[in-house]
Protein backbone atom coordinates (compact mmCIF):
# COMPACT_ATOMS: atom_id res chain seq x y z
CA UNK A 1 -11.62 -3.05 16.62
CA UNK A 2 -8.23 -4.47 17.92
CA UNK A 3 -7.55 -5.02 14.19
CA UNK A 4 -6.78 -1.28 13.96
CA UNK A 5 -5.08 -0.55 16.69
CA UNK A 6 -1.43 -1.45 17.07
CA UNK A 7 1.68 -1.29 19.77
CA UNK A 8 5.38 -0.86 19.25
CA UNK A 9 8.00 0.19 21.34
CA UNK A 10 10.14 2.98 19.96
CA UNK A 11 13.61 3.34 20.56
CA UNK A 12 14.28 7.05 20.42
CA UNK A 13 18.29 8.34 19.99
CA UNK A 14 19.27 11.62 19.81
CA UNK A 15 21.43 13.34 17.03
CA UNK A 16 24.28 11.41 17.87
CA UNK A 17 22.80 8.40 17.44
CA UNK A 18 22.57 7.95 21.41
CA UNK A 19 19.61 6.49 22.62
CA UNK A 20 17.89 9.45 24.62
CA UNK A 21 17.21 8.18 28.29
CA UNK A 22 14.81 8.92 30.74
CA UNK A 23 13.70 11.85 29.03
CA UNK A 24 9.96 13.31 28.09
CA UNK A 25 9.17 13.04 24.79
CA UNK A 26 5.58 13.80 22.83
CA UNK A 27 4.09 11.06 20.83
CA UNK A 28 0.98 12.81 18.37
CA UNK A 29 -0.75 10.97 15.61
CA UNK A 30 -0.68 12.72 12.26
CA UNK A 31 -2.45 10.42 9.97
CA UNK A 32 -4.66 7.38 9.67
CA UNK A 33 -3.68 4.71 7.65
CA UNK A 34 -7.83 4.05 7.13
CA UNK A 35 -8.99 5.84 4.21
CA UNK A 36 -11.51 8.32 5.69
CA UNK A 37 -12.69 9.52 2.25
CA UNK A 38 -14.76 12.22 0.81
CA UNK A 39 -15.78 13.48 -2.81
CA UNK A 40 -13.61 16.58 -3.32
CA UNK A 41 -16.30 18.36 -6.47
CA UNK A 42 -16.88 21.00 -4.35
CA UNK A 43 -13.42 21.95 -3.68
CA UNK A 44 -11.82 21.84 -7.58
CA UNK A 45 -12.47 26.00 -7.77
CA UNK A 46 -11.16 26.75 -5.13
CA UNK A 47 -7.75 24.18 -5.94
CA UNK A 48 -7.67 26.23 -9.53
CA UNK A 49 -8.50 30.01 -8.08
CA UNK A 50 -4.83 30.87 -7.12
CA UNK A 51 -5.70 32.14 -3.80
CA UNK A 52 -8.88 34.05 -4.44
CA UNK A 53 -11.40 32.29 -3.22
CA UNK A 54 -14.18 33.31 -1.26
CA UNK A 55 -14.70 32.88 2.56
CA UNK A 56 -17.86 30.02 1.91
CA UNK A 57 -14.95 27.49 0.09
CA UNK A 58 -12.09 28.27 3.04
CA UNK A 59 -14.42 27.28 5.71
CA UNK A 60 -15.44 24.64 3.42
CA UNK A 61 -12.21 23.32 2.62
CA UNK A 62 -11.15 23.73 6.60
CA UNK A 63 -14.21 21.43 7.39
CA UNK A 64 -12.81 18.56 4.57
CA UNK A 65 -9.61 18.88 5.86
CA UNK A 66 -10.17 18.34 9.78
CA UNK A 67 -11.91 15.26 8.89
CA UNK A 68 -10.95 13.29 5.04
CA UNK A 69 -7.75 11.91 4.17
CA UNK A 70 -9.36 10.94 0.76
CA UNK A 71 -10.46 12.26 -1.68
CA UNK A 72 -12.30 11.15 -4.95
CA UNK A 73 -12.67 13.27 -7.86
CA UNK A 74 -15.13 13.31 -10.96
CA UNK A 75 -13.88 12.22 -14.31
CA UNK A 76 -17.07 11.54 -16.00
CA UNK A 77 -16.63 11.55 -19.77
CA UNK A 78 -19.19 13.47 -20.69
CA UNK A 79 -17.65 15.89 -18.11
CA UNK A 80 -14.31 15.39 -18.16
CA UNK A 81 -14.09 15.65 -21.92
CA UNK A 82 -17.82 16.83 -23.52
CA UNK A 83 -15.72 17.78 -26.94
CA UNK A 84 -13.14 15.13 -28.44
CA UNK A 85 -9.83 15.63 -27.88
CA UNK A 86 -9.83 18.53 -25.04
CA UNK A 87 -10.17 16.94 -21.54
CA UNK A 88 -9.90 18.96 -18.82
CA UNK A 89 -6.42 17.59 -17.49
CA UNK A 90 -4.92 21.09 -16.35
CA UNK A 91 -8.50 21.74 -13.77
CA UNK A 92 -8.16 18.16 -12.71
CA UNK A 93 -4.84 17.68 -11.64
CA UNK A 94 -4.34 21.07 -10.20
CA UNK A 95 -7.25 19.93 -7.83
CA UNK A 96 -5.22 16.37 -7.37
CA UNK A 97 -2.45 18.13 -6.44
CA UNK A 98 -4.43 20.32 -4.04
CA UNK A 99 -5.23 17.27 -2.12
CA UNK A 100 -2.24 15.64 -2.73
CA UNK A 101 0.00 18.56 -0.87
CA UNK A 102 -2.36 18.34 2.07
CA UNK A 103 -1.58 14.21 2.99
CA UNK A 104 -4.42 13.55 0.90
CA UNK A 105 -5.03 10.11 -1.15
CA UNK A 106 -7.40 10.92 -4.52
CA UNK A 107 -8.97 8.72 -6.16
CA UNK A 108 -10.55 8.93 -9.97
CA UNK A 109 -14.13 7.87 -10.48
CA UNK A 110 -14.86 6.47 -12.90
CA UNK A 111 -12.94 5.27 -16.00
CA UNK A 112 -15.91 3.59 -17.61
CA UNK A 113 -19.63 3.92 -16.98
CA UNK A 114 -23.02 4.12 -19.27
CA UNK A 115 -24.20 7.24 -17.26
CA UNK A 116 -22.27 10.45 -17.84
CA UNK A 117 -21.04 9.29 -21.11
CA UNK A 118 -19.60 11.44 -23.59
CA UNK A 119 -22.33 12.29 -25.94
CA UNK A 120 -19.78 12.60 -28.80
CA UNK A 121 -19.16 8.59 -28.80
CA UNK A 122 -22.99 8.29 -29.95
CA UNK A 123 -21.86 9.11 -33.80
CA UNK A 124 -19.18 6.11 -33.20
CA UNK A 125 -19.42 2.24 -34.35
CA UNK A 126 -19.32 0.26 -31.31
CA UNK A 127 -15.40 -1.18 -32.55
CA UNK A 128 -14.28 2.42 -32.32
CA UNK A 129 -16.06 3.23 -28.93
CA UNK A 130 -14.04 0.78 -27.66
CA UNK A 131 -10.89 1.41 -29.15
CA UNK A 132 -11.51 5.48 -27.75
CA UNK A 133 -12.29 3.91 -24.66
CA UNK A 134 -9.18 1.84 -24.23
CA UNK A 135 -7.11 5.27 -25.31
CA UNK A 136 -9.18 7.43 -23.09
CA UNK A 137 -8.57 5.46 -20.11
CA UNK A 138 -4.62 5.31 -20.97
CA UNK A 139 -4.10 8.59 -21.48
CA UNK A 140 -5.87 9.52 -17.94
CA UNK A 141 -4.03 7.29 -16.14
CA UNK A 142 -1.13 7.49 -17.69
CA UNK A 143 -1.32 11.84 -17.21
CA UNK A 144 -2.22 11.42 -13.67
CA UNK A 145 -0.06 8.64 -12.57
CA UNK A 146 1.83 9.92 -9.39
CA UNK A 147 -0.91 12.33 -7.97
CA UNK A 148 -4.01 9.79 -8.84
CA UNK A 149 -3.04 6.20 -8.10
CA UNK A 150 -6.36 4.71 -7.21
CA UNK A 151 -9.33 4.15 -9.72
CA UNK A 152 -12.81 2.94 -10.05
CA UNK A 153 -11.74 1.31 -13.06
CA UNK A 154 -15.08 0.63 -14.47
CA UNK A 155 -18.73 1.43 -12.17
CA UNK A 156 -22.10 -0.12 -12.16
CA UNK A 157 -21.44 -3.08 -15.13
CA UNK A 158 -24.28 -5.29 -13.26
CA UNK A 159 -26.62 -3.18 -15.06
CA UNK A 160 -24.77 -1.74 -18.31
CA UNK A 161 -25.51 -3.91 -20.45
CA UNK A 162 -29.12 -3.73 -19.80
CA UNK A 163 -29.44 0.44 -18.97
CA UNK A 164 -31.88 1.68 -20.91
CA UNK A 165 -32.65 5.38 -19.37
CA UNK A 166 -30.42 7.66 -21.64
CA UNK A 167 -29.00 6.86 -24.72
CA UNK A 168 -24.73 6.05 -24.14
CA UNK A 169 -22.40 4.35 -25.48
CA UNK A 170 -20.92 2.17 -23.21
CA UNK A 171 -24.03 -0.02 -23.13
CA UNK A 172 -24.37 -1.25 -26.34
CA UNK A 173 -20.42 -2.17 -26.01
CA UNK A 174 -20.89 -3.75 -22.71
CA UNK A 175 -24.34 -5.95 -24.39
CA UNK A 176 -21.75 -7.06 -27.98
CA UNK A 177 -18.78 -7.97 -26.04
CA UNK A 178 -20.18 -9.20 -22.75
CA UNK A 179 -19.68 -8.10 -19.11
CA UNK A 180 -16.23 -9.35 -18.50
CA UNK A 181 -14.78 -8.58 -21.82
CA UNK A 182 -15.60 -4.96 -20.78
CA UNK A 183 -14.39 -4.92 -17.78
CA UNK A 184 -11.49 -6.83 -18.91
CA UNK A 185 -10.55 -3.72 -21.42
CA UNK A 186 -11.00 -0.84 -18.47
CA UNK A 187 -8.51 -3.32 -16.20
CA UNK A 188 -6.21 -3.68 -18.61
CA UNK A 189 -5.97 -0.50 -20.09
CA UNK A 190 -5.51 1.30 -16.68
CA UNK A 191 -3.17 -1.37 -15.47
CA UNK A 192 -0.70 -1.32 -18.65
CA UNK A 193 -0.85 2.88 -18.17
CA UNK A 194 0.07 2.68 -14.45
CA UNK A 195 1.13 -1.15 -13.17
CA UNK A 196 1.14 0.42 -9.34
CA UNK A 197 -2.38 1.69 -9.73
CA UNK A 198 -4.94 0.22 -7.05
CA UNK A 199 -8.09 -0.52 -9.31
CA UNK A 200 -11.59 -1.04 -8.42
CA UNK A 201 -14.68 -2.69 -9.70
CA UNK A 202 -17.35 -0.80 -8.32
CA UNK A 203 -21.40 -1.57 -8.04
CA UNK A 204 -24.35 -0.20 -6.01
CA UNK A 205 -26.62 -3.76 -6.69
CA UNK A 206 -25.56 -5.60 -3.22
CA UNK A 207 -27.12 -8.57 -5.03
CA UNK A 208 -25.74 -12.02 -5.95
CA UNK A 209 -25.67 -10.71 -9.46
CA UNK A 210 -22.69 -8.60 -8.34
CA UNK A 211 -20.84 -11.18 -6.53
CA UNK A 212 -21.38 -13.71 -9.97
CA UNK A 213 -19.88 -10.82 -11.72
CA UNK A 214 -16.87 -10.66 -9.43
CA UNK A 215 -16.14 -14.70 -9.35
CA UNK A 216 -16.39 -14.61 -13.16
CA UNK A 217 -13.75 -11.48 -13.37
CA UNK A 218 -11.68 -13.31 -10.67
CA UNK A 219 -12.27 -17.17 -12.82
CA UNK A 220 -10.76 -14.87 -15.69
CA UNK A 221 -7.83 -13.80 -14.98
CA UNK A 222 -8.41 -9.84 -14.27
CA UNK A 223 -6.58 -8.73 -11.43
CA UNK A 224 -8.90 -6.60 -9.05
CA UNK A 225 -6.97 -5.07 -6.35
CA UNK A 226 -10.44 -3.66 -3.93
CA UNK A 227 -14.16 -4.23 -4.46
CA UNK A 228 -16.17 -1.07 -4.38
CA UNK A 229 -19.82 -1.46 -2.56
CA UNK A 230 -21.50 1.95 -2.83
CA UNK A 231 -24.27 2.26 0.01
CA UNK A 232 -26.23 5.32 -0.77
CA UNK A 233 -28.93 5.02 1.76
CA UNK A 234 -31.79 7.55 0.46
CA UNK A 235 -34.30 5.19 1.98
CA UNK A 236 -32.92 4.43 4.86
CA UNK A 237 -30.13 3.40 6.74
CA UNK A 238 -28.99 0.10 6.31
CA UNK A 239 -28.35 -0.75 9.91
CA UNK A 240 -25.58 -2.75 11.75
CA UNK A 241 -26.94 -6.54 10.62
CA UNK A 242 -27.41 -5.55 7.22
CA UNK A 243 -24.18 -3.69 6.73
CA UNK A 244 -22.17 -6.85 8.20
CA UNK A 245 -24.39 -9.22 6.30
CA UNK A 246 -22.69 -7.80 2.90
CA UNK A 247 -19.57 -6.77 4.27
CA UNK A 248 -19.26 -10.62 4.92
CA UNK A 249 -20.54 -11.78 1.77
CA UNK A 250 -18.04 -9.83 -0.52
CA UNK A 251 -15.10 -9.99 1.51
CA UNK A 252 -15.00 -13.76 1.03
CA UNK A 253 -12.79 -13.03 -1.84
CA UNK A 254 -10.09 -11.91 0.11
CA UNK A 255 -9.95 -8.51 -1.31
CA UNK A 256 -10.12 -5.36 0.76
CA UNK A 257 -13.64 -3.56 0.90
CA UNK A 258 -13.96 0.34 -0.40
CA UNK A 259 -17.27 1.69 1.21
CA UNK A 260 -17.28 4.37 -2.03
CA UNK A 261 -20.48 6.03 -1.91
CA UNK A 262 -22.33 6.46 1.00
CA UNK A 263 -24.95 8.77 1.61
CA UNK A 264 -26.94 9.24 4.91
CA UNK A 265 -30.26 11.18 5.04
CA UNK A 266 -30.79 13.94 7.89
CA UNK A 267 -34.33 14.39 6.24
CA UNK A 268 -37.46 12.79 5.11
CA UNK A 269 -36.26 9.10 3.09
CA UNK A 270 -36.74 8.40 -0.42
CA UNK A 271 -39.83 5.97 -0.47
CA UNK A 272 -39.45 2.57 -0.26
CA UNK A 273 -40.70 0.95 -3.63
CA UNK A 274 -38.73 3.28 -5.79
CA UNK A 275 -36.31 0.90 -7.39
CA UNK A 276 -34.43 3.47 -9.18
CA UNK A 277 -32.88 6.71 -6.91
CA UNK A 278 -33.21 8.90 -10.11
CA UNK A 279 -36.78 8.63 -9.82
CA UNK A 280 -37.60 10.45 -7.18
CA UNK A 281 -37.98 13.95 -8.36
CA UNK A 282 -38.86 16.89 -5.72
CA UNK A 283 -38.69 20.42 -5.28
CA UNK A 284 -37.65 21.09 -1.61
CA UNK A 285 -35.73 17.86 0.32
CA UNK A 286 -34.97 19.69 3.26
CA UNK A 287 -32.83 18.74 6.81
CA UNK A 288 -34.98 18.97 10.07
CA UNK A 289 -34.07 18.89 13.37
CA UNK A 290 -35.42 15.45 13.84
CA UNK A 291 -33.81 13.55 10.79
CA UNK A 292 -29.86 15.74 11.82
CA UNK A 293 -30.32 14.05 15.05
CA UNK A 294 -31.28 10.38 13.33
CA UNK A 295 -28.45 11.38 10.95
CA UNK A 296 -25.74 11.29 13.19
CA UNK A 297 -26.56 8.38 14.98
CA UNK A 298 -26.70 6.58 11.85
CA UNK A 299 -23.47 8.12 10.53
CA UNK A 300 -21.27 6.95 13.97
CA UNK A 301 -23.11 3.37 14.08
CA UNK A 302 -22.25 2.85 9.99
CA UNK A 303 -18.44 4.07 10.90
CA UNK A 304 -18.02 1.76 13.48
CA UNK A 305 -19.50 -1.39 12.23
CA UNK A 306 -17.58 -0.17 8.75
CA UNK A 307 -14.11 -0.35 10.76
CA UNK A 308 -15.53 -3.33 13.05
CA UNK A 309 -14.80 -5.67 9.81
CA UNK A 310 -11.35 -6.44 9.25
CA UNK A 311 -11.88 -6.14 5.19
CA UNK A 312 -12.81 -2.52 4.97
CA UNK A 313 -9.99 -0.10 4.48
CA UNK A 314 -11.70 2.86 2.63
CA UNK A 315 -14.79 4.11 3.18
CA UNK A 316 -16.07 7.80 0.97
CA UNK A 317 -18.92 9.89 1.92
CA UNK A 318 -20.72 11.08 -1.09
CA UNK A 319 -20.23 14.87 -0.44
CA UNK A 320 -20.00 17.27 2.84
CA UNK A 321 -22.74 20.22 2.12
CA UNK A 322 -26.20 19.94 1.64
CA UNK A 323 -25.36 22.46 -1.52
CA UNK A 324 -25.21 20.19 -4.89
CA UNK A 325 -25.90 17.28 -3.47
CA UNK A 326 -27.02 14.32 -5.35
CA UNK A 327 -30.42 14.37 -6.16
CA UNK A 328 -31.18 17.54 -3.53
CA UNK A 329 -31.18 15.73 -1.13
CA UNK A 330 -29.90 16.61 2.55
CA UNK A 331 -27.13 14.07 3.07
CA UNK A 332 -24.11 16.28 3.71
CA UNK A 333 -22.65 16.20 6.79
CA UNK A 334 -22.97 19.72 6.70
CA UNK A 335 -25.80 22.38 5.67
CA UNK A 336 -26.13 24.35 3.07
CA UNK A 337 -25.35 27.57 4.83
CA UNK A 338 -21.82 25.93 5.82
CA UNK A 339 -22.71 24.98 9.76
CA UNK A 340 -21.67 21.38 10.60
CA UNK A 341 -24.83 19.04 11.38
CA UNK A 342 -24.61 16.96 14.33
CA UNK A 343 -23.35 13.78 12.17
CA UNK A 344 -19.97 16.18 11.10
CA UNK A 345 -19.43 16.89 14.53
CA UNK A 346 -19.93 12.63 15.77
CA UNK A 347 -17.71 11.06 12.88
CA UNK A 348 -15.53 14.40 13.91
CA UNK A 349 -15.55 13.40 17.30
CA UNK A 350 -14.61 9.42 15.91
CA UNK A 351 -11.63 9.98 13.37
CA UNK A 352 -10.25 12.99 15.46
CA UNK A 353 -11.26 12.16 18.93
CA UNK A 354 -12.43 8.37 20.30
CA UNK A 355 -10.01 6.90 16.88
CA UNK A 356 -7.02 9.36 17.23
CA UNK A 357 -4.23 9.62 19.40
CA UNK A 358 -3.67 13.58 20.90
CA UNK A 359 -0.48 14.84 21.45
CA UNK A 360 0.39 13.33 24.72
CA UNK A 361 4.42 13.65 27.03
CA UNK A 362 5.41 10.57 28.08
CA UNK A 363 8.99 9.18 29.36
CA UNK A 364 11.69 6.81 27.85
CA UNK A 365 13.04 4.53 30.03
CA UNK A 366 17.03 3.83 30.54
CA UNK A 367 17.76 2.82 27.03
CA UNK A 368 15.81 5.38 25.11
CA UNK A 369 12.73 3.51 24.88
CA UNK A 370 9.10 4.79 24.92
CA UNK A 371 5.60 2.61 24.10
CA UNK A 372 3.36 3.69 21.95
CA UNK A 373 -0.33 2.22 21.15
CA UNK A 374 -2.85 3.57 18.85
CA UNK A 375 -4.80 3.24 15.78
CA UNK A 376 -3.06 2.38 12.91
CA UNK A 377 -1.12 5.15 10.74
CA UNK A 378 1.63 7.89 11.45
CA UNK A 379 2.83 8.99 14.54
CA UNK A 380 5.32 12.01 15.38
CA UNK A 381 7.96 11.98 18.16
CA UNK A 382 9.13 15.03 19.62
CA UNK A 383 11.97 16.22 22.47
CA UNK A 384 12.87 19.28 22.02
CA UNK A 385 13.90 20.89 18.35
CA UNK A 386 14.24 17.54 16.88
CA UNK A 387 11.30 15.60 16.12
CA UNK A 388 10.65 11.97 13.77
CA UNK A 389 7.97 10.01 12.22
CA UNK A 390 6.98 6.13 13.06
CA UNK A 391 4.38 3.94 11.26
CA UNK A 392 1.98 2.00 12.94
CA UNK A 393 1.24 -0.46 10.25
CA UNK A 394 -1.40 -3.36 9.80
CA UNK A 395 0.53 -6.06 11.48
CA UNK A 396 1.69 -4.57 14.60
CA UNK A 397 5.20 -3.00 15.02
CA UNK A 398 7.20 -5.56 17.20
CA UNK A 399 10.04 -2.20 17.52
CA UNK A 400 11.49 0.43 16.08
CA UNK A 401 13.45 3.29 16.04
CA UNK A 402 13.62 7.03 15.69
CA UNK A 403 16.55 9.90 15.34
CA UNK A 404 15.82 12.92 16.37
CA UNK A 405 17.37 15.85 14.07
């Protein structure tokens, strides 16, 4: 873990520009450069509700907030823009800028993808799904540039061009033009619409098939700026050998590693042999006291192995309640009736506790100077009324300094 942490001595001066000696001052972290991430669905009413909503979505939104710094939203197609021509841009990037006012980084997911595909594109000749595609995706980045500057570019293209559960459009593309062509369009498009966007290529098939895929994007030319490994673990969790075993295998490419959908049960597990998630179809999937208290061991163990591994720098939790989760099943972090589980209150206890760095006095010596160590990200320094920021950053801050007022 010594990758995350950091030490730098801070020269602190006072208004004057005088270093302030021998005095107390109070050094607080106030953000963490990891990307503790988070789908934000549940949260775009209340973003768009001026105030009004109900007491449920505050104590909702108060749980996100104590704990993400990320947050991904949905733009589906079918979704985002079910009739041609009228996306819902205004709902969106209200919500965006929700997040974004609170220190929040959002992320867009996805730009392409065979499931949740506008149904419209169906009546369209594969030349002209692609053109719409290649407009779609620069107008949305292009609208939300500024408040949404990280993307899953295009998800799941192991299996798009082979998908054969509902009728899309993107699959037929993705089979005429080939994998990489595809992905090529998505990469470019977003990139030419917003050249600082971070863009990711993002699978749940862990397989070899995947990491082909990459080295063939990578042989081509297209510039992918993170790899996105989901890790919904319905059927159990994948434990500390297997989640190192692919962390390993994709970071060889030197790219950093987005942990983008995870999902940890705190009830009975999907069975085994089910090869696709969608499958399994039930009418109660409820949380017990036995699989909350498996649920947050799991949850800590995956956190720390996740920030164990020098290539991870983003990891999202596929949604907080048990209410309108994926497939009914009980993988929030928190129950349907709003109390935290156990697993909310261990990663809790993790990013805001064992991984965070509580207000705390200490003294400058003679010339002003005061050390700080900590985890990585933004740290406030107080004496008195005047107060200033520092940045612990990946590589270690050899010194720095800070005026106060």
């Amino acid at each position: 873990m010594s990758h995350r942490i950091a030490d730098v001595t801070v020269t602190v001066r006072d208004a004057q520009g005088q270093p302030l000696a021998d005095a107390p001052v109070v050094v607080a972290q106030t953000a963490h450069r990891f990307l503790f991430g988070c789908i934000g669905f549940d949260l775009i009413d209340l973003a768009n509700s001026d105030g009004e909503a109900g007491e449920a979505d505050r104590r909702l939104a108060d749980q996100w907030l104590s704990l993400f710094n990320a947050a991904t939203l949905p733009f589906y197609w079918g979704q985002f823009e079910p009739e041609r021509g009228r996306p819902d841009t205004a709902r969106l990037l209200r919500a965006a800028r929700w997040f974004a006012d609170r220190g929040c980084a959002v992320k867009g997911h996805p730009l392409a993808w065979h499931s949740e595909c506008a149904d419209w594109l169906l009546d369209l000749p594969t030349s002209e799904v692609a053109d719409v595609l290649d407009a779609r995706i620069r107008r949305d980045v292009a609208d939300f540039a500024g408040v949404v500057d990280t993307w899953d570019a295009i998800n799941e293209v192991v299996i798009m061009p082979v998908f054969d559960k509902v009728p899309n459009a993107m699959t037929p593309l993705c089979r005429e033009r080939g994998r990489i062509p595809t992905i090529r369009l998505a990469f470019d498009a977003a990139r030419q619409a917003n050249p600082a966007a971070t863009l990711l290529l993002n699978d749940f098939d862990m397989s070899t098939a995947f990491e082909c895929l990459i080295e063939g994007c990578l042989e081509a030319g297209i510039e992918i700026d993170a790899i996105g490994l989901q890790s919904h673990m319905h059927q159990g969790a994948w434990g500390e050998d297997r989640t190192l075993e692919v962390l390993d295998r994709f970071s060889r490419y030197g790219l950093p590693l987005h942990l983008t959908e995870t999902t940890i049960l705190s009830g009975e597990l999907m069975p085994a042999h089910l090869e696709d998630l969608n499958d399994h179809q039930v009418d109660e999937w409820p949380s017990t006291p036995g699989g909350e208290e498996r649920q947050a061991r799991e949850v800590a163990s995956y956190y720390r192995t996740l920030l164990s591994h020098p290539s991870v720098e983003a990891a999202t939790y596929w949604g907080l309640s048990d209410a309108g989760m994926w497939l009914g099943a009980p993988g929030g972090l928190v129950r349907a009736d709003g109390t935290p589980k156990p697993a909310y209150d261990a990663l809790h206890g993790l990013v805001k506790g064992e991984w965070w760095h509580e207000p705390r006095t200490l003294a400058t010596d003679a010339h002003g100077r005061v050390s700080v160590r900590g985890f990585l990200g933004d740290y406030s320094i107080t004496a008195g009324q005047g107060s200033a920021t520092v940045t612990l950053d990946r590589a270690g801050v050899a010194g720095a300094e800070v005026r106060l007022g």
